[in-house]
PDB file of N, CA and C in Angstrom:
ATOM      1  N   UNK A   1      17.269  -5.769  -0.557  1.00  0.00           N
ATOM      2  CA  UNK A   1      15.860  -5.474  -0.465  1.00  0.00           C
ATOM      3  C   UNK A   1      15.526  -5.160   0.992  1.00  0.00           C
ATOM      4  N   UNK A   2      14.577  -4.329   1.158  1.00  0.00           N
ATOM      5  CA  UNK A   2      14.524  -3.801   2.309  1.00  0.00           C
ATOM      6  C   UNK A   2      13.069  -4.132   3.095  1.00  0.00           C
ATOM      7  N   UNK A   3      12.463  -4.894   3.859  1.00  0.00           N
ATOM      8  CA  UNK A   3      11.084  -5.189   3.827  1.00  0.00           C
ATOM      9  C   UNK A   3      10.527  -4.954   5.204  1.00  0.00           C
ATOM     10  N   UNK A   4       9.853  -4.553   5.689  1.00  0.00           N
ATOM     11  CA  UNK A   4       8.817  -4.463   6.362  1.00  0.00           C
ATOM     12  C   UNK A   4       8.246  -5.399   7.216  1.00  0.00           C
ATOM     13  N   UNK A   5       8.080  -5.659   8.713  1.00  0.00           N
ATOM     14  CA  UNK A   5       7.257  -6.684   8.870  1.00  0.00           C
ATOM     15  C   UNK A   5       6.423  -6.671   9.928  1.00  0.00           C
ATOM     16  N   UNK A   6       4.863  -6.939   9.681  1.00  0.00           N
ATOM     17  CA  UNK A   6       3.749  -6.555  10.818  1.00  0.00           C
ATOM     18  C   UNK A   6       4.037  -7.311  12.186  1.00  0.00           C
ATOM     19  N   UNK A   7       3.428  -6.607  12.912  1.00  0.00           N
ATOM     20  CA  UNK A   7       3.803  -7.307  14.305  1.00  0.00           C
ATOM     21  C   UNK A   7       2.778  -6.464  15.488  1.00  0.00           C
ATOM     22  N   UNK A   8       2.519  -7.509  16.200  1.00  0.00           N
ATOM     23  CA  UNK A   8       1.411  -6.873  17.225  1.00  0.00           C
ATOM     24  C   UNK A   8       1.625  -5.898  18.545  1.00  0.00           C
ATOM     25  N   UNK A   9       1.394  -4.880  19.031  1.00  0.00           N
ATOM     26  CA  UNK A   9       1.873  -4.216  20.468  1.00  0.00           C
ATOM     27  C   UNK A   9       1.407  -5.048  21.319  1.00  0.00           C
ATOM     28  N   UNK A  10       2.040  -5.459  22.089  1.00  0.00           N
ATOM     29  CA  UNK A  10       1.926  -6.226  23.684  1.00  0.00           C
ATOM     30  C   UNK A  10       1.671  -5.067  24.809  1.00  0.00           C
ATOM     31  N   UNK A  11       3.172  -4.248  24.400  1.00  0.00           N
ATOM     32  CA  UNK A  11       3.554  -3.268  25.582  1.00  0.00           C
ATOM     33  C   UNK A  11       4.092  -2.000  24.764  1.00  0.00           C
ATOM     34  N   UNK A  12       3.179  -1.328  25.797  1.00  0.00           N
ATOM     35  CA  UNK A  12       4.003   0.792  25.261  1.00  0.00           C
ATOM     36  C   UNK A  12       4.653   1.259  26.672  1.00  0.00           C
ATOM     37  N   UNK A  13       5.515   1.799  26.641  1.00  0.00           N
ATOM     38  CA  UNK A  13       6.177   2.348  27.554  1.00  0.00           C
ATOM     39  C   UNK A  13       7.105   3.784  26.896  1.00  0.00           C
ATOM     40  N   UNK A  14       6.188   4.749  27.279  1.00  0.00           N
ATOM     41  CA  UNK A  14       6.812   6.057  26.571  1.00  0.00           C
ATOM     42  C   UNK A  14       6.382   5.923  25.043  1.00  0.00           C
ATOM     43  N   UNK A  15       7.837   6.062  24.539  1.00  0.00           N
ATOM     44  CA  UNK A  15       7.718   6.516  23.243  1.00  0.00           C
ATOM     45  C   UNK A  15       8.109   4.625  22.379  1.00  0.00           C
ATOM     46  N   UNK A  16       8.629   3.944  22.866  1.00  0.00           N
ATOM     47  CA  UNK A  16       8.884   2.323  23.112  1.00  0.00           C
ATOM     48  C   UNK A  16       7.644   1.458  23.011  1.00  0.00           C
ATOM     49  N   UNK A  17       7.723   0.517  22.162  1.00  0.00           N
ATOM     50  CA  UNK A  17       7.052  -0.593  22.304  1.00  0.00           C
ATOM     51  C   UNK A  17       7.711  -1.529  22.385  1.00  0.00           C
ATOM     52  N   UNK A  18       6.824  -2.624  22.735  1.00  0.00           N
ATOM     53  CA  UNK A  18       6.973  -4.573  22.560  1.00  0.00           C
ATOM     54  C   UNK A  18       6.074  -4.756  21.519  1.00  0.00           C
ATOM     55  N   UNK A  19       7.098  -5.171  20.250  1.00  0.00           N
ATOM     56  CA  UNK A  19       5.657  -5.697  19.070  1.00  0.00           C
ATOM     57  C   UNK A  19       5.848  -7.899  18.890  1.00  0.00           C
ATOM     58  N   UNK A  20       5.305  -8.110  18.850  1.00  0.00           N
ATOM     59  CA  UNK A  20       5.190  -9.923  18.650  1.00  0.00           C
ATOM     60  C   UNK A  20       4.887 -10.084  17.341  1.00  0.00           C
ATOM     61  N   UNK A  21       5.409 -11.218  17.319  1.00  0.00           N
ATOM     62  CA  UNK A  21       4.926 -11.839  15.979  1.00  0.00           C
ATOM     63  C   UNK A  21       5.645 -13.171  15.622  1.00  0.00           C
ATOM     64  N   UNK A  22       4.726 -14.141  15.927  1.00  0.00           N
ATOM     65  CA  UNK A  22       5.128 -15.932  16.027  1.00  0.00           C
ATOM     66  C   UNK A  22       5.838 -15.824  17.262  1.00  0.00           C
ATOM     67  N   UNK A  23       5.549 -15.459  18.278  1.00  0.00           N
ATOM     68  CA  UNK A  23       6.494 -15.452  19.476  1.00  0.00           C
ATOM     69  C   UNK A  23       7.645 -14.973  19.445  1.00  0.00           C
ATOM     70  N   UNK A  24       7.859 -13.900  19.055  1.00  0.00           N
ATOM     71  CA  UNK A  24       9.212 -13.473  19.052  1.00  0.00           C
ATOM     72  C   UNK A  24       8.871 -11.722  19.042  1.00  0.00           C
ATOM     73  N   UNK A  25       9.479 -11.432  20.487  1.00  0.00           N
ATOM     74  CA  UNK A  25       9.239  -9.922  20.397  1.00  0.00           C
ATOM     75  C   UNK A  25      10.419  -9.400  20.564  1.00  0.00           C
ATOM     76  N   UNK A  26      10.200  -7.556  20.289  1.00  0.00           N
ATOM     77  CA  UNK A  26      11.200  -7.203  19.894  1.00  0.00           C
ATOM     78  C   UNK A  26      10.875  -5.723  20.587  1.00  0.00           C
ATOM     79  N   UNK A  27      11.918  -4.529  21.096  1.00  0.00           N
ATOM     80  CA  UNK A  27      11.817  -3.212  20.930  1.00  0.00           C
ATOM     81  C   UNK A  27      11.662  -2.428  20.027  1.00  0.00           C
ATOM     82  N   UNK A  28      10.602  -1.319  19.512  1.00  0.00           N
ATOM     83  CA  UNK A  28      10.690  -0.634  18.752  1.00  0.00           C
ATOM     84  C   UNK A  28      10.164   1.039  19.069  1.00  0.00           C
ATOM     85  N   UNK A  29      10.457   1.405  17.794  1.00  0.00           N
ATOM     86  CA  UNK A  29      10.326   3.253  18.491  1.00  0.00           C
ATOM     87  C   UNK A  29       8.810   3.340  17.954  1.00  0.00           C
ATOM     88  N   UNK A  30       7.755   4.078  18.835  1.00  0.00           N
ATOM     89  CA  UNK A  30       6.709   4.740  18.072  1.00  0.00           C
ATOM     90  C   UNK A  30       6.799   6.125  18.181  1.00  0.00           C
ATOM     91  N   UNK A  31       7.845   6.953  18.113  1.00  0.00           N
ATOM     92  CA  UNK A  31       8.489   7.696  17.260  1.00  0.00           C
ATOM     93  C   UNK A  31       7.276   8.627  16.121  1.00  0.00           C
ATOM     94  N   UNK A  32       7.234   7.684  15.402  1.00  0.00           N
ATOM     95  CA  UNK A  32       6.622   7.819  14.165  1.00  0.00           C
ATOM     96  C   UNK A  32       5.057   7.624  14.004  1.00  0.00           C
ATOM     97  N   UNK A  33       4.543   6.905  15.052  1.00  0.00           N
ATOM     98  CA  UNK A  33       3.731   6.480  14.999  1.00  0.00           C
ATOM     99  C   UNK A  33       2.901   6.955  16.714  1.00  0.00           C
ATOM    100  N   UNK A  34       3.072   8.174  17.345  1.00  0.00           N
ATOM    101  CA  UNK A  34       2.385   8.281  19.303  1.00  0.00           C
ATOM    102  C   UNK A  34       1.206   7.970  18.784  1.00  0.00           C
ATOM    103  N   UNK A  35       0.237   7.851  17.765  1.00  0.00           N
ATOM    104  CA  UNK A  35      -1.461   7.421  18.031  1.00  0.00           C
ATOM    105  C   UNK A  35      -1.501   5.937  18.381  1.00  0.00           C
ATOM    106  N   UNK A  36      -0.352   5.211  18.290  1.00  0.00           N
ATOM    107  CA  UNK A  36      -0.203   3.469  18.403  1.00  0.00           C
ATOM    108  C   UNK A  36      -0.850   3.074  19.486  1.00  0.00           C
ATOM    109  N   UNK A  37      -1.637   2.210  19.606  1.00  0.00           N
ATOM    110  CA  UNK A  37      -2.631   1.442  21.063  1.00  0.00           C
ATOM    111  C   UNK A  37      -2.127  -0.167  21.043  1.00  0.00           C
ATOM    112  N   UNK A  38      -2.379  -0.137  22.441  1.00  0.00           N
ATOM    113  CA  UNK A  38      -1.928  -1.322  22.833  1.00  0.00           C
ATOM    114  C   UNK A  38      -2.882  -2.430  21.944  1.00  0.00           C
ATOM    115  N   UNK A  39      -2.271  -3.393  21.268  1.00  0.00           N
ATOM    116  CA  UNK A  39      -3.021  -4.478  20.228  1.00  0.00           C
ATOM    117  C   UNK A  39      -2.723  -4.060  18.929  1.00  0.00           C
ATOM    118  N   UNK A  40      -2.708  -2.689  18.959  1.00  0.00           N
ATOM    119  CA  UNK A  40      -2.548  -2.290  17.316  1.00  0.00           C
ATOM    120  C   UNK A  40      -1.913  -3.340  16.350  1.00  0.00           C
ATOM    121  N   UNK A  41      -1.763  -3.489  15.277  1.00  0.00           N
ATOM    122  CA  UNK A  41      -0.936  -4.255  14.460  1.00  0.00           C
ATOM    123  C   UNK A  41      -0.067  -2.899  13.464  1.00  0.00           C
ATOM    124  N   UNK A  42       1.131  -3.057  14.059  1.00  0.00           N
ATOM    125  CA  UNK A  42       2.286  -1.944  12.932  1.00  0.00           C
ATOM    126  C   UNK A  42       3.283  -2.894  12.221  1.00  0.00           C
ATOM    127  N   UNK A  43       3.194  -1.977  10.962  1.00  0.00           N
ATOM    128  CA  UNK A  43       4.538  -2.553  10.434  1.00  0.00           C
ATOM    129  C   UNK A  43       5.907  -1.629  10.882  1.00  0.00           C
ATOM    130  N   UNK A  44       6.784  -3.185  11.092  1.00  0.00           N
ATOM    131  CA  UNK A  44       7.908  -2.396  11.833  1.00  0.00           C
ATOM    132  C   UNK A  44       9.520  -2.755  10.433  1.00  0.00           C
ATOM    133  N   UNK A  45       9.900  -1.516  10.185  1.00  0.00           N
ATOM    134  CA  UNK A  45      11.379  -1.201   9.228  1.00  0.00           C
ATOM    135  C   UNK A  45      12.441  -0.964  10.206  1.00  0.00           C
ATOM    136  N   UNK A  46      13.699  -1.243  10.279  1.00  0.00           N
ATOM    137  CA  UNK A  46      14.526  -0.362  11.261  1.00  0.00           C
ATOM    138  C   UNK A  46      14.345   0.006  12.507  1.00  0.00           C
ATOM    139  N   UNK A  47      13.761  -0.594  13.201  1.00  0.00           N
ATOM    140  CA  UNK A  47      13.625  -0.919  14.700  1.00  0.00           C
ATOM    141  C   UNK A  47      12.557   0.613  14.654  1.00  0.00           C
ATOM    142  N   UNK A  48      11.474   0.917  13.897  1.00  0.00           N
ATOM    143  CA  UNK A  48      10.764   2.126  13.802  1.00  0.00           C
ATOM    144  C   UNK A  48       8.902   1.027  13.631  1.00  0.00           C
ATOM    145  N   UNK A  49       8.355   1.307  14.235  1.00  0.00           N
ATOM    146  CA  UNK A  49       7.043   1.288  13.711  1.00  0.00           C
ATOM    147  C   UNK A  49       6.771   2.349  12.843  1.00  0.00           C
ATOM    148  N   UNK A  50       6.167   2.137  11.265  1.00  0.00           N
ATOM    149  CA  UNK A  50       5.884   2.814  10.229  1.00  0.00           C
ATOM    150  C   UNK A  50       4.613   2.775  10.182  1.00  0.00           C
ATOM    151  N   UNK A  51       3.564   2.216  10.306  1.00  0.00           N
ATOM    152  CA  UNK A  51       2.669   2.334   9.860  1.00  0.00           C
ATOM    153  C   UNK A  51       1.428   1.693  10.563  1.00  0.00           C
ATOM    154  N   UNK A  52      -0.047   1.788  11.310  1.00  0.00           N
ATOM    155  CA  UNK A  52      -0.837   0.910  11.791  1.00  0.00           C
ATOM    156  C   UNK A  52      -1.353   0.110  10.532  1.00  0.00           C
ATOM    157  N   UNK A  53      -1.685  -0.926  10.587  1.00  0.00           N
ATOM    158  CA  UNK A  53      -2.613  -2.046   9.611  1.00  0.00           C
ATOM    159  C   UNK A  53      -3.345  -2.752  10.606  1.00  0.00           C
ATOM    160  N   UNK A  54      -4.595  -3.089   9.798  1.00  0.00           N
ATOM    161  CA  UNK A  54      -5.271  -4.122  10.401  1.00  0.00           C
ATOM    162  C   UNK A  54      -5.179  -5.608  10.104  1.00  0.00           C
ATOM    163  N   UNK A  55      -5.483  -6.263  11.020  1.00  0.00           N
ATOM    164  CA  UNK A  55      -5.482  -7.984  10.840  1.00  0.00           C
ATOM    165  C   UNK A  55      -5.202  -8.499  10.042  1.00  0.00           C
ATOM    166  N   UNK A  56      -6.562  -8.380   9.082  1.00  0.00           N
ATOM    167  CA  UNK A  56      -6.959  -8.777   7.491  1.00  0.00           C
ATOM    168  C   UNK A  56      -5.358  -8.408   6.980  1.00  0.00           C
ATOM    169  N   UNK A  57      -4.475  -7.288   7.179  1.00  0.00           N
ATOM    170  CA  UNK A  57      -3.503  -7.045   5.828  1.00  0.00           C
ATOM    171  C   UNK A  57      -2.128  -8.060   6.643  1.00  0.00           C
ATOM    172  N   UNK A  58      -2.173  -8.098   7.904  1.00  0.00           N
ATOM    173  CA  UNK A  58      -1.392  -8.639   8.780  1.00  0.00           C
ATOM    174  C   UNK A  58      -1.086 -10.348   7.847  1.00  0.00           C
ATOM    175  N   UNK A  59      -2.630 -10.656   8.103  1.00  0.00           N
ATOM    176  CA  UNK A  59      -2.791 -12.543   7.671  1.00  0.00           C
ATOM    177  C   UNK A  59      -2.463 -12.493   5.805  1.00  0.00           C
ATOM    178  N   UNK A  60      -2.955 -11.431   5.453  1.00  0.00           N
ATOM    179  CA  UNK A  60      -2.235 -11.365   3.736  1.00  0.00           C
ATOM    180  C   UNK A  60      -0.862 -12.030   3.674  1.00  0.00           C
ATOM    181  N   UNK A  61       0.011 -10.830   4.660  1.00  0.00           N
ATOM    182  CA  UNK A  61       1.162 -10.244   4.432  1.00  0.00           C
ATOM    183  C   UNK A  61       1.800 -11.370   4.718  1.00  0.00           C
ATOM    184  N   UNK A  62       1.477 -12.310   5.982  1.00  0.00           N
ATOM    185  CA  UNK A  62       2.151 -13.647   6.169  1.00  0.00           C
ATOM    186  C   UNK A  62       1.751 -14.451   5.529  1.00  0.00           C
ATOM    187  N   UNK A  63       1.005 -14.371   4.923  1.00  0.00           N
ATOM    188  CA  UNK A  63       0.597 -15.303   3.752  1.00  0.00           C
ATOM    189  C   UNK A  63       1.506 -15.625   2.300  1.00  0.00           C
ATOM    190  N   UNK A  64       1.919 -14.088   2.431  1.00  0.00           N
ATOM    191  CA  UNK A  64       2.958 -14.277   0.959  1.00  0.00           C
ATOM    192  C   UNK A  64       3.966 -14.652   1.365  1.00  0.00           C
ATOM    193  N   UNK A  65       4.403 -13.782   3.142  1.00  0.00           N
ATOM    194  CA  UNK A  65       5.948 -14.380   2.829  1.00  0.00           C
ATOM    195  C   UNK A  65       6.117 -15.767   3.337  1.00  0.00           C
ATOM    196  N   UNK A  66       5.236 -16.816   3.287  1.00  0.00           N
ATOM    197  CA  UNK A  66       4.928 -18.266   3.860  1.00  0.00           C
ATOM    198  C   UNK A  66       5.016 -18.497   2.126  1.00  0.00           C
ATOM    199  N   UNK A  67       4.190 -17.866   1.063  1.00  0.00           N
ATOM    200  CA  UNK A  67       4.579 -18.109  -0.016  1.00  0.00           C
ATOM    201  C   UNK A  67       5.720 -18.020  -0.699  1.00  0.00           C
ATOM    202  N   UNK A  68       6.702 -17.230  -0.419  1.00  0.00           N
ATOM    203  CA  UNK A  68       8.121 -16.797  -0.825  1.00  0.00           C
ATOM    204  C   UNK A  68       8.661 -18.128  -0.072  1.00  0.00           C
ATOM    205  N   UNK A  69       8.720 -18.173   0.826  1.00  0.00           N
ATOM    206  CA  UNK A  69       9.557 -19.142   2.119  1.00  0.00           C
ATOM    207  C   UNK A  69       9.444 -20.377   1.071  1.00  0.00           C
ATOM    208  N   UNK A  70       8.511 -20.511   0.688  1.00  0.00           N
ATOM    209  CA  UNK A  70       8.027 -22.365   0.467  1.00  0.00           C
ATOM    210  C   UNK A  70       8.214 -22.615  -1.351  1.00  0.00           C
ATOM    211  N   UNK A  71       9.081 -21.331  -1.936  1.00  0.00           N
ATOM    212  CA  UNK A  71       9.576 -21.596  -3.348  1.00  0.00           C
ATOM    213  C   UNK A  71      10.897 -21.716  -2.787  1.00  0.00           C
ATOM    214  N   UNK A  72      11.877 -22.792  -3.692  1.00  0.00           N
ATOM    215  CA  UNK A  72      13.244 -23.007  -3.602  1.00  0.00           C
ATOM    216  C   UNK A  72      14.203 -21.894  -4.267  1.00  0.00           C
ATOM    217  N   UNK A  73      14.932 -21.528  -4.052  1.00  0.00           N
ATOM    218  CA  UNK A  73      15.981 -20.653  -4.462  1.00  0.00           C
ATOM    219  C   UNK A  73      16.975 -21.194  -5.626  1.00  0.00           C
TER     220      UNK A  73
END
């Protein structure tokens, strides 16, 4: 399964970001995404930002997978 996961811009540099999320940042391409602003919230696949979202879908989205996390396997 292949999933997606939102994360906030800190830092743009070129075509490069810094996205966060629970303290843990990472490099990614905005590539796909040059309208990206610093704060934006993207979902990031494959070291690619795919897509801007706002907050509201951000706190959903960790919401379920806090729901997935907290069923036993």
């Amino acid at each position: 399964m292949c999933l997606a996961y939102p994360a906030k811009v800190v830092e743009i540099e070129s075509s490069l970001a810094t996205v966060e999320l629970e303290g843990v940042r990472r490099r990614v391409s905005l590539m796909l995404l040059p309208e990206t602003k610093l704060g934006d919230y993207v979902l990031v696949h494959a070291g690619f930002a795919m897509q801007i979202v706002d907050r509201r879908t951000v706190d959903e989205m960790l919401e379920t997978f806090d729901e997935m996390n907290a069923h036993e396997r």
